[in-house]
Protein backbone atom coordinates (compact mmCIF):
# COMPACT_ATOMS: atom_id res chain seq x y z
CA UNK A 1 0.00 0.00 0.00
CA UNK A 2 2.67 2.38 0.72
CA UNK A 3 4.58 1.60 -2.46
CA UNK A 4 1.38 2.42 -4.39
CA UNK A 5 0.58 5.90 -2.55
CA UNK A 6 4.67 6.83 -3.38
CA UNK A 7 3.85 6.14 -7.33
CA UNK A 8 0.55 7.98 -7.41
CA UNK A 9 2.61 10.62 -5.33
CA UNK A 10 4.90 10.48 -8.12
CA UNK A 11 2.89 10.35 -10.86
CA UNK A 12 0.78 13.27 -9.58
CA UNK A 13 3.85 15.25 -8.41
CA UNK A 14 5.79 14.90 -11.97
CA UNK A 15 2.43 17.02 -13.74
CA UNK A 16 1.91 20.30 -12.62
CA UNK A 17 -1.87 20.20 -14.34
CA UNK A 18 -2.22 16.33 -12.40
CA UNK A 19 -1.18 18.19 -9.13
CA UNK A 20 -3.34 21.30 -9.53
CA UNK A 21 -6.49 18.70 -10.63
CA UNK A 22 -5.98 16.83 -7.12
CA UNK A 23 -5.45 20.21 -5.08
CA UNK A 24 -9.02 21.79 -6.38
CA UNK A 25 -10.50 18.69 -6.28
CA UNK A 26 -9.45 18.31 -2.76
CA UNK A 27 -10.76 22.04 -1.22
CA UNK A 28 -13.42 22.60 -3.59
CA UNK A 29 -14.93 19.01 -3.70
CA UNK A 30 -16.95 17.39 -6.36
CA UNK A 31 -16.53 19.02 -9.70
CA UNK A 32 -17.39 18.65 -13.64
CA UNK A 33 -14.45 18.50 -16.27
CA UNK A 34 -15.17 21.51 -17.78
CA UNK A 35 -15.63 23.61 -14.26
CA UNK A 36 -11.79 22.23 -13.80
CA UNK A 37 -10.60 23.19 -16.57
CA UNK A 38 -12.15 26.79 -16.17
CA UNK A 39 -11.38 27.11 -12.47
CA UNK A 40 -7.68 25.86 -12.61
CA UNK A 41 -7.15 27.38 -16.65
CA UNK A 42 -6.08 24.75 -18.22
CA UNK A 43 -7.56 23.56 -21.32
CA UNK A 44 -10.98 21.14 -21.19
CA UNK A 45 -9.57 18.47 -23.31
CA UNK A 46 -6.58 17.93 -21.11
CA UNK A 47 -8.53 18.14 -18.06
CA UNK A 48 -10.58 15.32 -19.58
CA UNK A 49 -7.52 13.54 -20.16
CA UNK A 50 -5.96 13.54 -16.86
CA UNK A 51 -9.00 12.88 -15.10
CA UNK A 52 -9.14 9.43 -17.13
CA UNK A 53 -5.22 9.10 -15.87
CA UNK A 54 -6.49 9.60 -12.59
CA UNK A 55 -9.42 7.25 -12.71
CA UNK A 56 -7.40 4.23 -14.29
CA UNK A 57 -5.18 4.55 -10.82
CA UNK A 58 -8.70 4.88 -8.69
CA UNK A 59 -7.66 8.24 -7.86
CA UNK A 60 -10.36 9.75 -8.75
CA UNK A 61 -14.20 8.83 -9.85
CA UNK A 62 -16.91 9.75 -11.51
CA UNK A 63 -20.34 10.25 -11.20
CA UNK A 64 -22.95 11.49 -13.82
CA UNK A 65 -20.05 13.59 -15.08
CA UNK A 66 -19.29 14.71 -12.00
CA UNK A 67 -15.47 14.04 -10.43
CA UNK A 68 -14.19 13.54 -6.65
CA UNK A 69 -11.62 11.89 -5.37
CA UNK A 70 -11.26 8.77 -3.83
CA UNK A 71 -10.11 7.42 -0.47
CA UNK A 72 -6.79 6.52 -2.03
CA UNK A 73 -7.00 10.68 -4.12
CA UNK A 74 -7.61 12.14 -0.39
CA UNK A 75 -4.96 10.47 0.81
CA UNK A 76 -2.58 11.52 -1.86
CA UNK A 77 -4.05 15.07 -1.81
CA UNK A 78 -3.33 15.05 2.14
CA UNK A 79 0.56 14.05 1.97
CA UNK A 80 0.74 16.54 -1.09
CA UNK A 81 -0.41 19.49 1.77
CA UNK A 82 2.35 17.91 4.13
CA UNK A 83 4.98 18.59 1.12
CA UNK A 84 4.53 22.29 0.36
């Protein structure tokens, strides 16, 4: 278990757009792909993108369109406070 959190650390970690996807998803809670990519300016088809990275590692989730993360994503996005 701790080997997988210190991947998905690294995967999120080496993507500033993964990292800032995580962080807004983490204070701002459930969100649409397009409300991302308008809140954190980054463009809708790479928000769509990452959020499918994210979901293949059960990071994230979605529901009727609608994203949040996972026990395993609040984890991550809790060490990732602990590190800046």
């Amino acid at each position: 278990m701790a080997e997988d959190l210190a991947a998905n650390m690294g995967f999120i970690m080496g993507n500033k757009q993964r990292e800032r996807i995580v962080q807004v998803l983490g204070s701002k809670g459930k969100m649409a792909a397009d409300r991302i990519a308008k809140v954190e300016h980054i463009p809708a088809p790479a928000v769509k993108k990452i959020l499918a990275e994210l979901g293949q590692r059960m990071i994230v989730s979605e529901n009727d369109g609608v994203w949040s993360l996972t026990e395993t994503g609040l984890e991550i996005e809790k060490e990732m406070k602990k590190r800046t």
